[in-house]
C-alpha atoms as a PDB file:
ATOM      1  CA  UNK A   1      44.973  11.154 -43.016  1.00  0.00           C
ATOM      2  CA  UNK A   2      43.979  12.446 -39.644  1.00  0.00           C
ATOM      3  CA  UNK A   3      44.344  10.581 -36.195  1.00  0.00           C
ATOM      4  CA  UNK A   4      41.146   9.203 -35.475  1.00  0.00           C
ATOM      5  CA  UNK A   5      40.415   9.352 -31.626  1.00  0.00           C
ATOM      6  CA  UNK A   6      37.575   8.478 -29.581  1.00  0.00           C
ATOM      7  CA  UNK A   7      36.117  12.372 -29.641  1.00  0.00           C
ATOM      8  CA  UNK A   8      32.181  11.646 -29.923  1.00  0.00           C
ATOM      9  CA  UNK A   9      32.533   8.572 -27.360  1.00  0.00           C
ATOM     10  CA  UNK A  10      34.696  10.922 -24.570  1.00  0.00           C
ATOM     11  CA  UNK A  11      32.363  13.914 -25.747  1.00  0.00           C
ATOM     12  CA  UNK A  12      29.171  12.048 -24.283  1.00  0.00           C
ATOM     13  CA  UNK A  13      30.567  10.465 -21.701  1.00  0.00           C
ATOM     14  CA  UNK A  14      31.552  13.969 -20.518  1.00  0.00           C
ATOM     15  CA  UNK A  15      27.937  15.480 -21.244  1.00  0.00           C
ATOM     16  CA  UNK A  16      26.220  12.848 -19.200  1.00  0.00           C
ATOM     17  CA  UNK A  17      28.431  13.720 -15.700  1.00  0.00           C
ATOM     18  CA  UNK A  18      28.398  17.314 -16.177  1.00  0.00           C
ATOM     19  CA  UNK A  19      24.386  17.059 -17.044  1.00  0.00           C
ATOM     20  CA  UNK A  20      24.534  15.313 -13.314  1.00  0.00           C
ATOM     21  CA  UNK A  21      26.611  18.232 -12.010  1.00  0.00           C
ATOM     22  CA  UNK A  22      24.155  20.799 -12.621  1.00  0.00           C
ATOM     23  CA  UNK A  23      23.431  23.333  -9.656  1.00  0.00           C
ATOM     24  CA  UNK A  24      26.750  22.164  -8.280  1.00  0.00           C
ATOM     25  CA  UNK A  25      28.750  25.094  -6.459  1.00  0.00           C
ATOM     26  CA  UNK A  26      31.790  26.305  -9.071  1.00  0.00           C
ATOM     27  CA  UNK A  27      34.583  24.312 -10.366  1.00  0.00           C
ATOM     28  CA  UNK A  28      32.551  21.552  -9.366  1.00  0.00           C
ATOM     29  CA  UNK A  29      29.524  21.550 -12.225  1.00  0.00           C
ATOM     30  CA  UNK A  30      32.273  22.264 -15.358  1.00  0.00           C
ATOM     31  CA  UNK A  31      35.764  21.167 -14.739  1.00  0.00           C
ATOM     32  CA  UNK A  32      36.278  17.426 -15.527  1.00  0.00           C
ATOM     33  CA  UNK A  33      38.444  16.296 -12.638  1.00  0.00           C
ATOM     34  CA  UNK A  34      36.084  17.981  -9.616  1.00  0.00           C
ATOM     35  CA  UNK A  35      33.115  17.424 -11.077  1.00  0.00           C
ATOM     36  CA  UNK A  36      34.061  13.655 -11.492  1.00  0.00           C
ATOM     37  CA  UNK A  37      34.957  13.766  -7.793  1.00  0.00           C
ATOM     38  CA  UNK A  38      32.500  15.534  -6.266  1.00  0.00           C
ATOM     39  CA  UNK A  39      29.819  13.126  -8.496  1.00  0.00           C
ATOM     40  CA  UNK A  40      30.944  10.044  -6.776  1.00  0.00           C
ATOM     41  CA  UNK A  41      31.142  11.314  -3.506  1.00  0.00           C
ATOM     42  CA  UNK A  42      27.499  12.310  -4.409  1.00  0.00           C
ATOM     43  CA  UNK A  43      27.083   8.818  -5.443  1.00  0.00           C
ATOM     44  CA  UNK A  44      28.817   7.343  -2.090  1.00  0.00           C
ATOM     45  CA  UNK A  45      26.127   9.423   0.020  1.00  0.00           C
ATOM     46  CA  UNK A  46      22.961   8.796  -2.249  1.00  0.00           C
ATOM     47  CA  UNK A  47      23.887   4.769  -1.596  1.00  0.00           C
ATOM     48  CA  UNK A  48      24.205   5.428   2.241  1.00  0.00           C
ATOM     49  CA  UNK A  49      20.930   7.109   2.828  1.00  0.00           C
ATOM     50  CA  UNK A  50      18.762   4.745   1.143  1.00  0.00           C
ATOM     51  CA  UNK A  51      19.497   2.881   3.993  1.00  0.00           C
ATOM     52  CA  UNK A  52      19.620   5.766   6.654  1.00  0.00           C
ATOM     53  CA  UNK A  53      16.025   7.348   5.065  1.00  0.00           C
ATOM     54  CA  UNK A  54      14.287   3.982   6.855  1.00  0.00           C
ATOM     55  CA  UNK A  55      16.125   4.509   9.771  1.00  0.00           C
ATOM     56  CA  UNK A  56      14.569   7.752   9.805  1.00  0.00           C
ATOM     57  CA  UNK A  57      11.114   6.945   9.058  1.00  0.00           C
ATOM     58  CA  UNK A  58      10.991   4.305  11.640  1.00  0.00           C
ATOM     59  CA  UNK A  59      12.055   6.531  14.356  1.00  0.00           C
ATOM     60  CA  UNK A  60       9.458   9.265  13.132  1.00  0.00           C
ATOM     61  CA  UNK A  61       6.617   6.650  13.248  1.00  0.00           C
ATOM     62  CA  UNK A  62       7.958   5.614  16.658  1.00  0.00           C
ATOM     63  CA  UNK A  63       7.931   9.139  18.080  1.00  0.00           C
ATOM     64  CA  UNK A  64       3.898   9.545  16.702  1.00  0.00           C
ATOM     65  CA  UNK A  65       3.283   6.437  17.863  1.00  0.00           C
ATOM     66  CA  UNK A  66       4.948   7.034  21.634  1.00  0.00           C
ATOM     67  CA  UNK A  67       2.883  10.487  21.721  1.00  0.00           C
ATOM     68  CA  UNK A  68      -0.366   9.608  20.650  1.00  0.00           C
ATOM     69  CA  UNK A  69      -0.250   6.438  23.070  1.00  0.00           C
ATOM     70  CA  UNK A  70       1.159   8.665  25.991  1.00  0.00           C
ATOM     71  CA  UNK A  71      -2.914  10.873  25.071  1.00  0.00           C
ATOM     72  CA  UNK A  72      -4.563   7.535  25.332  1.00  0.00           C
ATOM     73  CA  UNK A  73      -2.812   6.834  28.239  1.00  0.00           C
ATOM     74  CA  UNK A  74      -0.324   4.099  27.911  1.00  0.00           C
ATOM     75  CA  UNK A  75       3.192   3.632  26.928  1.00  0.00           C
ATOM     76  CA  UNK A  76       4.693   3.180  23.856  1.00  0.00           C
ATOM     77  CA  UNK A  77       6.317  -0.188  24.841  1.00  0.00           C
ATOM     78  CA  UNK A  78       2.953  -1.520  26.634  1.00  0.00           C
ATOM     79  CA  UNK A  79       1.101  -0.611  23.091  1.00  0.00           C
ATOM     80  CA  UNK A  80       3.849  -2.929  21.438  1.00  0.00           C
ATOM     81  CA  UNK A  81       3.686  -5.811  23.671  1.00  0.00           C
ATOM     82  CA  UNK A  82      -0.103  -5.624  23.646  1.00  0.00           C
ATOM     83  CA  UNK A  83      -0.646  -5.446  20.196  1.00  0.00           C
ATOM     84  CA  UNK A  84       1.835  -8.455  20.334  1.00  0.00           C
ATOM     85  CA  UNK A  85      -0.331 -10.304  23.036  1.00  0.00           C
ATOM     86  CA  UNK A  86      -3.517  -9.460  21.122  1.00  0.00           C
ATOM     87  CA  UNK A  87      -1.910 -10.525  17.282  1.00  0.00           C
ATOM     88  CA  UNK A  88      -3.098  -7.650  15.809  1.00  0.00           C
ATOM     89  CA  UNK A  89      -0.740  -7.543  13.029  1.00  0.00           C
ATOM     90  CA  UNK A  90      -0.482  -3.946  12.155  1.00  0.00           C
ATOM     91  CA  UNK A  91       3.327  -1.857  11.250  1.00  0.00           C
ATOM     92  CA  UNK A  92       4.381   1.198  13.044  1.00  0.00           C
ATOM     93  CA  UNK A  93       4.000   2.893   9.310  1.00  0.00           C
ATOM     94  CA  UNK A  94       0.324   2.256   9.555  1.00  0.00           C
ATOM     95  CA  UNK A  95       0.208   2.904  13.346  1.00  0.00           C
ATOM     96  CA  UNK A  96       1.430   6.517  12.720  1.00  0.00           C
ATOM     97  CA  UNK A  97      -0.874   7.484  10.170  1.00  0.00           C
ATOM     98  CA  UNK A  98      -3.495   6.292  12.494  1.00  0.00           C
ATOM     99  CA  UNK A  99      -2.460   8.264  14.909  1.00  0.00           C
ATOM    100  CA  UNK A 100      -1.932  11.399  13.043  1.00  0.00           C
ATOM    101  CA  UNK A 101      -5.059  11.458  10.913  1.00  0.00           C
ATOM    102  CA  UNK A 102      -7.419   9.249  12.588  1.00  0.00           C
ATOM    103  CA  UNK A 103      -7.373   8.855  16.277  1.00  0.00           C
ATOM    104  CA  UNK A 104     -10.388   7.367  16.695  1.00  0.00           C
ATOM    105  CA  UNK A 105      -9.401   4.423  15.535  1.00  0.00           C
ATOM    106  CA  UNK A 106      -5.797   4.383  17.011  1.00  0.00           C
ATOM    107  CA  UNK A 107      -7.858   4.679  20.653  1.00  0.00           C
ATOM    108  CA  UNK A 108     -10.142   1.901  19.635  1.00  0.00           C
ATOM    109  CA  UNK A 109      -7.066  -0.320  18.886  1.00  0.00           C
ATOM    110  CA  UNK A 110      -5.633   1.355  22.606  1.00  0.00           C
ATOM    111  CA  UNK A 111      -8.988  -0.326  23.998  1.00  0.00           C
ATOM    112  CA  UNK A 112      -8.284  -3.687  22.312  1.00  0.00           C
ATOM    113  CA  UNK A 113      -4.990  -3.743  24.032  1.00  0.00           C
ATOM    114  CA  UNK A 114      -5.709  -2.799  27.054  1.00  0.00           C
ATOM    115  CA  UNK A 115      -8.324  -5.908  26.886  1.00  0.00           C
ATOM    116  CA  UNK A 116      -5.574  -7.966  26.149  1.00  0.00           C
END
């Protein structure tokens, strides 16, 4: 009788990394050992820039936000505070898109804080 090993079991467990390796440059979609390497290095950065993608954002929103105040004529930080001093309670997400898309309201909400 033949030595049973654990071919199907290793077989799929292969198949499901090198499906993940696809479009990878070389050695590094089809041979076991670089593939398997350059997947969890993959991993490594896919965990890190969860966290640096909001880091992003927020600065993007910020740089909007700075801008489209700086047309309305007042500073970013004077905006924050204000908004602050007034307790509107609105994010710098939703600030952005105001500016961006609607700036009629964004200099309304300028006018409410420089009431305040």
């Amino acid at each position: 009788m033949p030595r049973a090993t654990n071919g199907p079991a290793s077989r799929q467990r292969k198949n499901r990394m090198f499906k993940k390796t696809k479009g990878y440059f070389g050695g590094r979609k089809n041979l076991l050992r670089t593939a398997k390497e350059t997947l969890m290095r993959a991993m490594a950065f896919q965990t890190r820039d969860r966290k640096v993608k909001k880091r992003t954002f927020r600065s993007l929103w910020i740089a909007r936000i700075g801008i489209a105040a700086r047309e309305c004529g007042i500073t970013y930080n004077a905006l924050i505070s204000g908004l602050k001093k007034a307790a509107i309670e609105i994010d710098r997400k939703m600030l952005a898109d105001l500016a961006v898309h609607d700036m009629n309201a964004f200099k309304k909400i300028v006018e409410t804080v420089k009431a305040a």
